[in-house]
C-alpha atoms as a PDB file:
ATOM      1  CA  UNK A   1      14.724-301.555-125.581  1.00  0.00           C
ATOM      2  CA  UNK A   2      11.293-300.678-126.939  1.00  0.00           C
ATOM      3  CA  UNK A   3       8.805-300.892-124.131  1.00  0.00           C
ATOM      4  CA  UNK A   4       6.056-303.728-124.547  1.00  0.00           C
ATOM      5  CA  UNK A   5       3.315-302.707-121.908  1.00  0.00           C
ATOM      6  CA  UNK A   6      -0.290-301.819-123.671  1.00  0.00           C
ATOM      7  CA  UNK A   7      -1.042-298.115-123.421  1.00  0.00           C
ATOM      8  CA  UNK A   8      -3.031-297.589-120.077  1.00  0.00           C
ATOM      9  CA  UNK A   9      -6.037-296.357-122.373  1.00  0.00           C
ATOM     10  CA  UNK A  10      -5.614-299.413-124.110  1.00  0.00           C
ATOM     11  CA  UNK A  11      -6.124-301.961-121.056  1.00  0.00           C
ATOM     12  CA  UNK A  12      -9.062-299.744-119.824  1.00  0.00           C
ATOM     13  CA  UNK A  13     -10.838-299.839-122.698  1.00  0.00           C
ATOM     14  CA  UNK A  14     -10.247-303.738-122.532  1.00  0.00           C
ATOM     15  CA  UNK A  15     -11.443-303.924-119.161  1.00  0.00           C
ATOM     16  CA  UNK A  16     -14.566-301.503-119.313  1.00  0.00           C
ATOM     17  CA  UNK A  17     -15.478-303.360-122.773  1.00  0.00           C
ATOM     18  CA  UNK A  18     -15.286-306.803-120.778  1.00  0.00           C
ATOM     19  CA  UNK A  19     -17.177-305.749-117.542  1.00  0.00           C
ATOM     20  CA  UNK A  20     -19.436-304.362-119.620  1.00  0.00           C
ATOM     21  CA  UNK A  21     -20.673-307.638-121.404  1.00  0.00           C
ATOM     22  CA  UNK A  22     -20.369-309.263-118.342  1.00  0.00           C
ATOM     23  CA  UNK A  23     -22.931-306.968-116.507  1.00  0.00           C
ATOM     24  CA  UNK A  24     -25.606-307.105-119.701  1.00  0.00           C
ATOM     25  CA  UNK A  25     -25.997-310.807-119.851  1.00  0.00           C
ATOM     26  CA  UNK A  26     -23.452-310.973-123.206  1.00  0.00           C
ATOM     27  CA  UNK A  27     -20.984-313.246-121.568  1.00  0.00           C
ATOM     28  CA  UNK A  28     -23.307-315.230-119.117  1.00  0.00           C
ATOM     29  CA  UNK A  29     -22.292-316.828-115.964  1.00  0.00           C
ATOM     30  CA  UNK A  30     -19.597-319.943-116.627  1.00  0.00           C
ATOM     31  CA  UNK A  31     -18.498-319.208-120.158  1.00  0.00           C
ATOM     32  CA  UNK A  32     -14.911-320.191-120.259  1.00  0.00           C
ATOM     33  CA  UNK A  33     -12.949-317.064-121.327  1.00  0.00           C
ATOM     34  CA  UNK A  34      -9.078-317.641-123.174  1.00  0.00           C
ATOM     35  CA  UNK A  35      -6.519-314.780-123.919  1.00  0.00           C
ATOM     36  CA  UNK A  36      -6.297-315.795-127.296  1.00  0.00           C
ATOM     37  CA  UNK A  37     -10.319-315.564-127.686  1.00  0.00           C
ATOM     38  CA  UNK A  38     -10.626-312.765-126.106  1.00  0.00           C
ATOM     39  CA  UNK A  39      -7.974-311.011-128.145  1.00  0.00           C
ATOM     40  CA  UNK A  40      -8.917-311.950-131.979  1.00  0.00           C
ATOM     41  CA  UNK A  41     -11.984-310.871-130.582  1.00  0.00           C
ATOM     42  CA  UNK A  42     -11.266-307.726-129.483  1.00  0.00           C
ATOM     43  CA  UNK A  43      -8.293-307.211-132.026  1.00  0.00           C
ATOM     44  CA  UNK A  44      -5.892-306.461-129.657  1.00  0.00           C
ATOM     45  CA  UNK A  45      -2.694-308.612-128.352  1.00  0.00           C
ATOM     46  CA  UNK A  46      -2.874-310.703-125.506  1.00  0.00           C
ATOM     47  CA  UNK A  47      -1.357-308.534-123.042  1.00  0.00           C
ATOM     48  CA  UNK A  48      -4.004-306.140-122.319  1.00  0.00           C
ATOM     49  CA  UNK A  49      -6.421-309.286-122.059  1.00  0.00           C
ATOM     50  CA  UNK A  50      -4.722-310.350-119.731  1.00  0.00           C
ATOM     51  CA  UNK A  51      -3.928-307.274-117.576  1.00  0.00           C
ATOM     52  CA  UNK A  52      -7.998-306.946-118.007  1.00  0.00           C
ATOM     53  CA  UNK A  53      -8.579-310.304-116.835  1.00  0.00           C
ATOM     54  CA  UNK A  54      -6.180-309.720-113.592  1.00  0.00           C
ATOM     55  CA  UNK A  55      -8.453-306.955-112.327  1.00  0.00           C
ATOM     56  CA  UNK A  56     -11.629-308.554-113.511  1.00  0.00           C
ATOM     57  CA  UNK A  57     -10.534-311.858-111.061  1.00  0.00           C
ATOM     58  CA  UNK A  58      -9.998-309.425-108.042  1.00  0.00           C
ATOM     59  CA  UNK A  59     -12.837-307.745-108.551  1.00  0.00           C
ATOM     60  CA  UNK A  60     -14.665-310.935-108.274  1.00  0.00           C
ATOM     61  CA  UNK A  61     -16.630-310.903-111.902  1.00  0.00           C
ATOM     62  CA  UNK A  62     -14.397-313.537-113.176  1.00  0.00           C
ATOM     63  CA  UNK A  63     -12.750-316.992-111.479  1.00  0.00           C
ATOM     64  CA  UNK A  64     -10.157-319.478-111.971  1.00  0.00           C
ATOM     65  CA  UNK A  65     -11.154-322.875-113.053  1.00  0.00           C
ATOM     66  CA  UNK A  66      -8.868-325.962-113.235  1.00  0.00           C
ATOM     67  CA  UNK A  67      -5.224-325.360-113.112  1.00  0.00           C
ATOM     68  CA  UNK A  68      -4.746-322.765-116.323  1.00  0.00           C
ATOM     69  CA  UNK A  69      -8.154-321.874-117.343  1.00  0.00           C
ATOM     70  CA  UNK A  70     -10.327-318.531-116.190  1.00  0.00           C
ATOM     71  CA  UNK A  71     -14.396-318.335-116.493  1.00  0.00           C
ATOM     72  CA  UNK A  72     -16.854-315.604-115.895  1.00  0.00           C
ATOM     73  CA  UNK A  73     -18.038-316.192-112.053  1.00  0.00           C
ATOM     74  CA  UNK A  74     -20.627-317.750-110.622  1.00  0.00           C
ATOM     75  CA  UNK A  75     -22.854-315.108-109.242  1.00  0.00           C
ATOM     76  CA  UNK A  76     -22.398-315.423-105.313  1.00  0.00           C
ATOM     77  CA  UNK A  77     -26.058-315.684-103.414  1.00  0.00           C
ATOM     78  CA  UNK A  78     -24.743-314.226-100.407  1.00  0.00           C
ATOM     79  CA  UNK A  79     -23.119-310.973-101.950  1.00  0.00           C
ATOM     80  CA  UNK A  80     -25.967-311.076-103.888  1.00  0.00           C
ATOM     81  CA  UNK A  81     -28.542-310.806-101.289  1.00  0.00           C
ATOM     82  CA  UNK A  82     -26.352-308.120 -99.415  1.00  0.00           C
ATOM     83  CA  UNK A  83     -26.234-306.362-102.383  1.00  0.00           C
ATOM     84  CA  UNK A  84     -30.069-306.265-102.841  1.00  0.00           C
ATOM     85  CA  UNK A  85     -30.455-305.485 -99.481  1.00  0.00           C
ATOM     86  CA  UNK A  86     -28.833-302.022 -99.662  1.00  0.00           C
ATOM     87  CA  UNK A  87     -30.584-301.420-102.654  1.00  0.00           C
ATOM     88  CA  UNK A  88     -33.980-302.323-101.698  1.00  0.00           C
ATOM     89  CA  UNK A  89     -33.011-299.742 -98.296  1.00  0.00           C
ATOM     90  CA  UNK A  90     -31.610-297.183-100.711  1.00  0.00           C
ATOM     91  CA  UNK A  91     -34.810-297.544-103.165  1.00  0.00           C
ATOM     92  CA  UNK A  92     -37.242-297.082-100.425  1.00  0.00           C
ATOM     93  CA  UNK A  93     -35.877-294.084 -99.160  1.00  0.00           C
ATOM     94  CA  UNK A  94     -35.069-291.958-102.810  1.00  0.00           C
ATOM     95  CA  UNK A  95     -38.794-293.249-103.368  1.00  0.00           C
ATOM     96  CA  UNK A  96     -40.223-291.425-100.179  1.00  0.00           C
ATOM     97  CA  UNK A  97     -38.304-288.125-100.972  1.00  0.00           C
ATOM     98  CA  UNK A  98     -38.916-288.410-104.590  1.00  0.00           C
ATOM     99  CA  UNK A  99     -42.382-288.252-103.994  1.00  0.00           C
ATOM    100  CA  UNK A 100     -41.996-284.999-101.473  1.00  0.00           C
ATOM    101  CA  UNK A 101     -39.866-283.182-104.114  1.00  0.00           C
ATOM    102  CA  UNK A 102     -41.341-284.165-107.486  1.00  0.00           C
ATOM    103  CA  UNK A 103     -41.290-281.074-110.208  1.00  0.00           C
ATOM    104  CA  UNK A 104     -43.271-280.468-112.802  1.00  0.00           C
ATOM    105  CA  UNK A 105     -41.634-281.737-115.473  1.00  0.00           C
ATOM    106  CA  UNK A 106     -41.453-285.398-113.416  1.00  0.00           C
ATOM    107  CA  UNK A 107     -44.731-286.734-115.083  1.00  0.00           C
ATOM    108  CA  UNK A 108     -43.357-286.206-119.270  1.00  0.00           C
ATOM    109  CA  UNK A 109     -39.444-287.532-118.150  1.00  0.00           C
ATOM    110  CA  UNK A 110     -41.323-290.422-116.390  1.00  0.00           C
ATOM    111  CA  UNK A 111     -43.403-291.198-118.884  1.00  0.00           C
ATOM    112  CA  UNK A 112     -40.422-291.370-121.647  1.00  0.00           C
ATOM    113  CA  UNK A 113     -38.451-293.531-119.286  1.00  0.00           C
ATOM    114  CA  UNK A 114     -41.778-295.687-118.922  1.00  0.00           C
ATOM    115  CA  UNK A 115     -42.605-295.763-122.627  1.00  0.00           C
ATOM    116  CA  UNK A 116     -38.964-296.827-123.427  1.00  0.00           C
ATOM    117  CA  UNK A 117     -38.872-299.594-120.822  1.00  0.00           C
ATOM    118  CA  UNK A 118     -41.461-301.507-122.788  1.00  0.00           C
ATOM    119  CA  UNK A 119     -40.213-300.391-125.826  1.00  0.00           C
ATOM    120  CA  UNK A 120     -36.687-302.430-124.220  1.00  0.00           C
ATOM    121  CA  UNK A 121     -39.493-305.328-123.205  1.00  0.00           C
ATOM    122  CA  UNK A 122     -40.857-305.638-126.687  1.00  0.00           C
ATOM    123  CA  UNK A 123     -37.150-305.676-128.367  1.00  0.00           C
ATOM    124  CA  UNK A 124     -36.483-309.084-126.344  1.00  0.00           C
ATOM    125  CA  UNK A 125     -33.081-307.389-125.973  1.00  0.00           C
ATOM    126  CA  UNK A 126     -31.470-308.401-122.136  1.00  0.00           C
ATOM    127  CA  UNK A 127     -28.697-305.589-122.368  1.00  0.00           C
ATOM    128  CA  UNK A 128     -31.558-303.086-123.663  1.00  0.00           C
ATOM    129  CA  UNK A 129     -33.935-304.262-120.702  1.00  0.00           C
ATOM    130  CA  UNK A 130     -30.781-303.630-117.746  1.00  0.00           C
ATOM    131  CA  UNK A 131     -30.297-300.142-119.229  1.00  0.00           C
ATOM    132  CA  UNK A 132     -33.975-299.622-119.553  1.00  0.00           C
ATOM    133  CA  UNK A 133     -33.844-300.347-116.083  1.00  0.00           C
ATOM    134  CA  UNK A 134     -31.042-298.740-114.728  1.00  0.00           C
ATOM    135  CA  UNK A 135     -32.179-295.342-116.306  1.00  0.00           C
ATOM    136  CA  UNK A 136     -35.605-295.641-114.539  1.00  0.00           C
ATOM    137  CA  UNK A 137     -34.310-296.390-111.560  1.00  0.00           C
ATOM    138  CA  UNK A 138     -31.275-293.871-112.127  1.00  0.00           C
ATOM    139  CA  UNK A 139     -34.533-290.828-112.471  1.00  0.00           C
ATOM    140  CA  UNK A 140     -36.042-291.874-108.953  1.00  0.00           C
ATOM    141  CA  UNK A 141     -32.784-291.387-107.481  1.00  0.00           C
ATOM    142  CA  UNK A 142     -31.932-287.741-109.340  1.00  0.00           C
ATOM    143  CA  UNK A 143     -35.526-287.091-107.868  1.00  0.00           C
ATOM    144  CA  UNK A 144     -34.772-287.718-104.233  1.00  0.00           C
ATOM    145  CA  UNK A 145     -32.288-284.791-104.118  1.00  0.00           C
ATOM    146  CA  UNK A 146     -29.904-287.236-101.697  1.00  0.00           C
ATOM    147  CA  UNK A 147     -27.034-287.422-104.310  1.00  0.00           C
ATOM    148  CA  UNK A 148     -25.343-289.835-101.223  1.00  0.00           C
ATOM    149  CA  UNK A 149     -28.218-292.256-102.743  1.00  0.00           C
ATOM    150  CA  UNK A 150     -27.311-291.586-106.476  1.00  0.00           C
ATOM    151  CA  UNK A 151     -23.302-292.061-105.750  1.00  0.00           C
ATOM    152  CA  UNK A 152     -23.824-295.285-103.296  1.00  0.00           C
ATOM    153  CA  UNK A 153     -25.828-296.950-106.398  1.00  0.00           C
ATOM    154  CA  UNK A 154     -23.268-296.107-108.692  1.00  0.00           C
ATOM    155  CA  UNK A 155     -21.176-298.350-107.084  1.00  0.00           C
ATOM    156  CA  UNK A 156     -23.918-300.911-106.868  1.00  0.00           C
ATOM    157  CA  UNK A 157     -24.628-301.127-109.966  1.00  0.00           C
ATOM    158  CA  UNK A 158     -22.015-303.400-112.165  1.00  0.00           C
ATOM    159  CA  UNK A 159     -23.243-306.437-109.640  1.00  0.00           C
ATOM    160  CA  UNK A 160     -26.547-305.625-109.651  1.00  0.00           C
ATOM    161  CA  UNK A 161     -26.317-305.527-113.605  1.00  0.00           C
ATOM    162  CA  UNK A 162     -24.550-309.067-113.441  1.00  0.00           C
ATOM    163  CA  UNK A 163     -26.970-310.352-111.143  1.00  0.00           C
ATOM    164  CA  UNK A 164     -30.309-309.153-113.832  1.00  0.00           C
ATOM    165  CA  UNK A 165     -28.728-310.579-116.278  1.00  0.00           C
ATOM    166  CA  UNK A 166     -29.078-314.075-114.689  1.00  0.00           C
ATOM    167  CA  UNK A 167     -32.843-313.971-113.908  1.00  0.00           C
ATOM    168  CA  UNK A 168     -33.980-312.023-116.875  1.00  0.00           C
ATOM    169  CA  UNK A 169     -32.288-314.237-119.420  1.00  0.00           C
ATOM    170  CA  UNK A 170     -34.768-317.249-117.592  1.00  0.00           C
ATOM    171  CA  UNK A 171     -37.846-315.551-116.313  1.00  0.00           C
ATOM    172  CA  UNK A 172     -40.253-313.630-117.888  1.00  0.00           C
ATOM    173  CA  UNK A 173     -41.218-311.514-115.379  1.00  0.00           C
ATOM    174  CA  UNK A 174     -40.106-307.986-117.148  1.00  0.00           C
ATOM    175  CA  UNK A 175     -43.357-307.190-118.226  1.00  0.00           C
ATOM    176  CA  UNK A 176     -44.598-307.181-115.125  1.00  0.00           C
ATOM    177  CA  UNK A 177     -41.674-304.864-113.752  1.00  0.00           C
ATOM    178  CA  UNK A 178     -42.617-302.283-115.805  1.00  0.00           C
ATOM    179  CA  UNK A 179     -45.761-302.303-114.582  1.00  0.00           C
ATOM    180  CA  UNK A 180     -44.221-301.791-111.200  1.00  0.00           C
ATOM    181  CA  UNK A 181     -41.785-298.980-112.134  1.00  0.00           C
ATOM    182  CA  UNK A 182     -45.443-297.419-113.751  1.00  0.00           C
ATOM    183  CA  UNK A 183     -46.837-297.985-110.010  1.00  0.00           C
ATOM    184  CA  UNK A 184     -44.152-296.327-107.894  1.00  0.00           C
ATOM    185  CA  UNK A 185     -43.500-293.593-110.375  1.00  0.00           C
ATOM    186  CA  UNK A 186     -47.356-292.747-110.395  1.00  0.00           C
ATOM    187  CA  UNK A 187     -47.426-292.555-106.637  1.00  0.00           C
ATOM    188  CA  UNK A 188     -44.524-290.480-106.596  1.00  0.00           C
ATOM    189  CA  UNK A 189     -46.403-288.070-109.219  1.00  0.00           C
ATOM    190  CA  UNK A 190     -49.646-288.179-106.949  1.00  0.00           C
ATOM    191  CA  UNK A 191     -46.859-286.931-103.860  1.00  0.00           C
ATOM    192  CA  UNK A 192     -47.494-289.896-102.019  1.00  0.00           C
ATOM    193  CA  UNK A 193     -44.440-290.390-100.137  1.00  0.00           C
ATOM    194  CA  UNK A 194     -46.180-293.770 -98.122  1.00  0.00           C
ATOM    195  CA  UNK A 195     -47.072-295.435-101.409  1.00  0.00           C
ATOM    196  CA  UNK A 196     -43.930-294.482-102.947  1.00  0.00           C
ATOM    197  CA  UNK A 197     -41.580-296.189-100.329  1.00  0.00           C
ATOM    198  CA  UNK A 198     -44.094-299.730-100.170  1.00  0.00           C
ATOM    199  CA  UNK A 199     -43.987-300.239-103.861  1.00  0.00           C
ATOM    200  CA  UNK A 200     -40.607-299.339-104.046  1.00  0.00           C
ATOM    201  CA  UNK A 201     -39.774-302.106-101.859  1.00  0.00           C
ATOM    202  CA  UNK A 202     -41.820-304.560-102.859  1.00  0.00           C
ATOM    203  CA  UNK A 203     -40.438-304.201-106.271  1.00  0.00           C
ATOM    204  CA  UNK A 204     -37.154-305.141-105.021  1.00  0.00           C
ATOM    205  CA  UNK A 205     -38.287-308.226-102.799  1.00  0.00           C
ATOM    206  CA  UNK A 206     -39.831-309.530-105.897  1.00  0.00           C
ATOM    207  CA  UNK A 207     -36.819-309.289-107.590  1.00  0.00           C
ATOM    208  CA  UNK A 208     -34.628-310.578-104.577  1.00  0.00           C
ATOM    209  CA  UNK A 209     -37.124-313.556-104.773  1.00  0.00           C
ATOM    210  CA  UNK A 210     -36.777-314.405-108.469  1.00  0.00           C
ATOM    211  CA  UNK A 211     -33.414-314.191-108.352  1.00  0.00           C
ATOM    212  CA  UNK A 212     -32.538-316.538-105.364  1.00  0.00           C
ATOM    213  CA  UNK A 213     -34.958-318.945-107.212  1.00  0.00           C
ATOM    214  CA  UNK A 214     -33.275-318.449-110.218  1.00  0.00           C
ATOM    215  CA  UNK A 215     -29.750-319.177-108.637  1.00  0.00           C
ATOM    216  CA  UNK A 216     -31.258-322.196-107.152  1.00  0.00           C
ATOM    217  CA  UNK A 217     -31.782-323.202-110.748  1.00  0.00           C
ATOM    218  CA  UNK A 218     -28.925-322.341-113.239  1.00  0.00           C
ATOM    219  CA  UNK A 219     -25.877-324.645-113.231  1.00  0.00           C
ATOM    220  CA  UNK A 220     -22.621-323.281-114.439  1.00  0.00           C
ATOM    221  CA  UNK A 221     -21.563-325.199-117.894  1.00  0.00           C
ATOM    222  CA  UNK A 222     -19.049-325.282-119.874  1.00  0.00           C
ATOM    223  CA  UNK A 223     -19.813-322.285-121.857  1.00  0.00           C
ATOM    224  CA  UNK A 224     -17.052-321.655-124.662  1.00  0.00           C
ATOM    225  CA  UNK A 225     -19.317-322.083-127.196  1.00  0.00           C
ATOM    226  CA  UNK A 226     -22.163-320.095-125.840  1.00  0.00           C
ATOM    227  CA  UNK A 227     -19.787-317.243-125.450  1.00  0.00           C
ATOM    228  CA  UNK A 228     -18.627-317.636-129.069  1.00  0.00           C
ATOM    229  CA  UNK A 229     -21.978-316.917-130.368  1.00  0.00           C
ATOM    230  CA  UNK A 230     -22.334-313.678-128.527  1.00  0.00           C
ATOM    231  CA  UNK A 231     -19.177-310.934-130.629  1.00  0.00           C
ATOM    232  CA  UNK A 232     -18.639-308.201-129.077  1.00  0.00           C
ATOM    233  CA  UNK A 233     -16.314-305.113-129.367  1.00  0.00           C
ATOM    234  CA  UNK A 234     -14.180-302.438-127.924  1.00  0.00           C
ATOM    235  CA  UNK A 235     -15.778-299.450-127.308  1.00  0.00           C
ATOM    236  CA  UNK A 236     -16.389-296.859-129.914  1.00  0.00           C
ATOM    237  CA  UNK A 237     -12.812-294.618-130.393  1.00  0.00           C
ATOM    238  CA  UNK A 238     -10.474-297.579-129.740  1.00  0.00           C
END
């Protein structure tokens, strides 16, 4: 008998494609996910769906609701506030040593990473903005040297993506971000390790703030629809 289970590759790709979307704002926070849905639009069958959707629930990024039905989570203030916390620790400290160790060539990179932030800002694009993001913040920790920093982060990152997806989709604070990333990377290019660390922390309590507002404000909804009017894809070489 001919073995039904999706190739391994197969459910990965599933389950990277669907964390993915999660994490840049593409399936927001209470939109009611199916295993039919989910597989026309990914053109698979329903069996890697729904292996997908198994690790997706224990992971936390996705939740029952009623009886049968599964929805993208609510995001959780609590882990969501000890997640910030270790990153506004971790940020401070890459900061500090970025600003010991910077190089030469840490004023053009900067500046590209800068300049393509508010190019991200102008495009009105939420998944563009996160990666924006991410990369900047990404460079600070390469220029620590602490790759303990870079590694912990990595594994910060999918719920920290989840959780800027929330606030950015409602608050228009990004522009003023980027003038905060333009702070803190200046004072790391000036070799101001002081400077360095108090922007970089303040950056993050701002954010910490806006986003406990912001969960104070968004209700969960019913959000089929809203996640039928946002396609999406397996990842290129499926």
């Amino acid at each position: 008998m001919r073995d039904a289970s999706p190739p391994p590759g197969l459910v990965e790709q599933v389950y990277s494609n669907l964390l993915e979307t999660i994490c840049s704002g593409g399936l927001p926070q209470g939109t009611r996910l199916t295993q039919e849905w989910l597989a026309e639009r990914l053109h698979v069958s329903r069996q890697p769906v729904i292996q997908a959707l198994a690790l997706l629930k224990s992971q936390g990024f996705v939740c029952e609701i009623g009886r049968r039905g599964l929805m993208v989570a609510p995001l959780d203030a609590e882990v969501v506030r000890s997640v910030y916390a270790v990153r506004g620790a971790l940020d401070k400290l890459a900061a500090r040593e970025a600003a010991k160790t910077a190089k030469s060539d840490t004023d053009r990179r900067g500046k590209v990473i800068i300049a393509n932030g508010r190019k991200a800002l102008a495009s009105g694009s939420i998944a563009r903005l996160i990666a924006a993001d991410v990369e900047f913040h990404g460079f600070i920790y390469e220029l620590s040297g602490n790759s303990i920093i870079n590694d912990t982060m990595e594994l910060l990152w999918f719920r920290l993506r989840y959780a800027m997806s929330a606030y950015l989709r409602h608050s228009d604070w990004a522009d003023e971000t980027w003038d905060e990333h333009a702070a803190i990377l200046q004072a790391i290019l000036n070799h101001d390790p002081d400077r360095a660390e108090r922007l970089a922390g303040a950056h993050v309590e701002t954010a910490t703030v806006l986003l406990r507002d912001e969960l104070t404000r968004i209700e969960t909804f019913d959000g089929t629809e809203a996640g039928r009017r946002r396609p999406f894809a397996l990842a290129a070489g499926t």
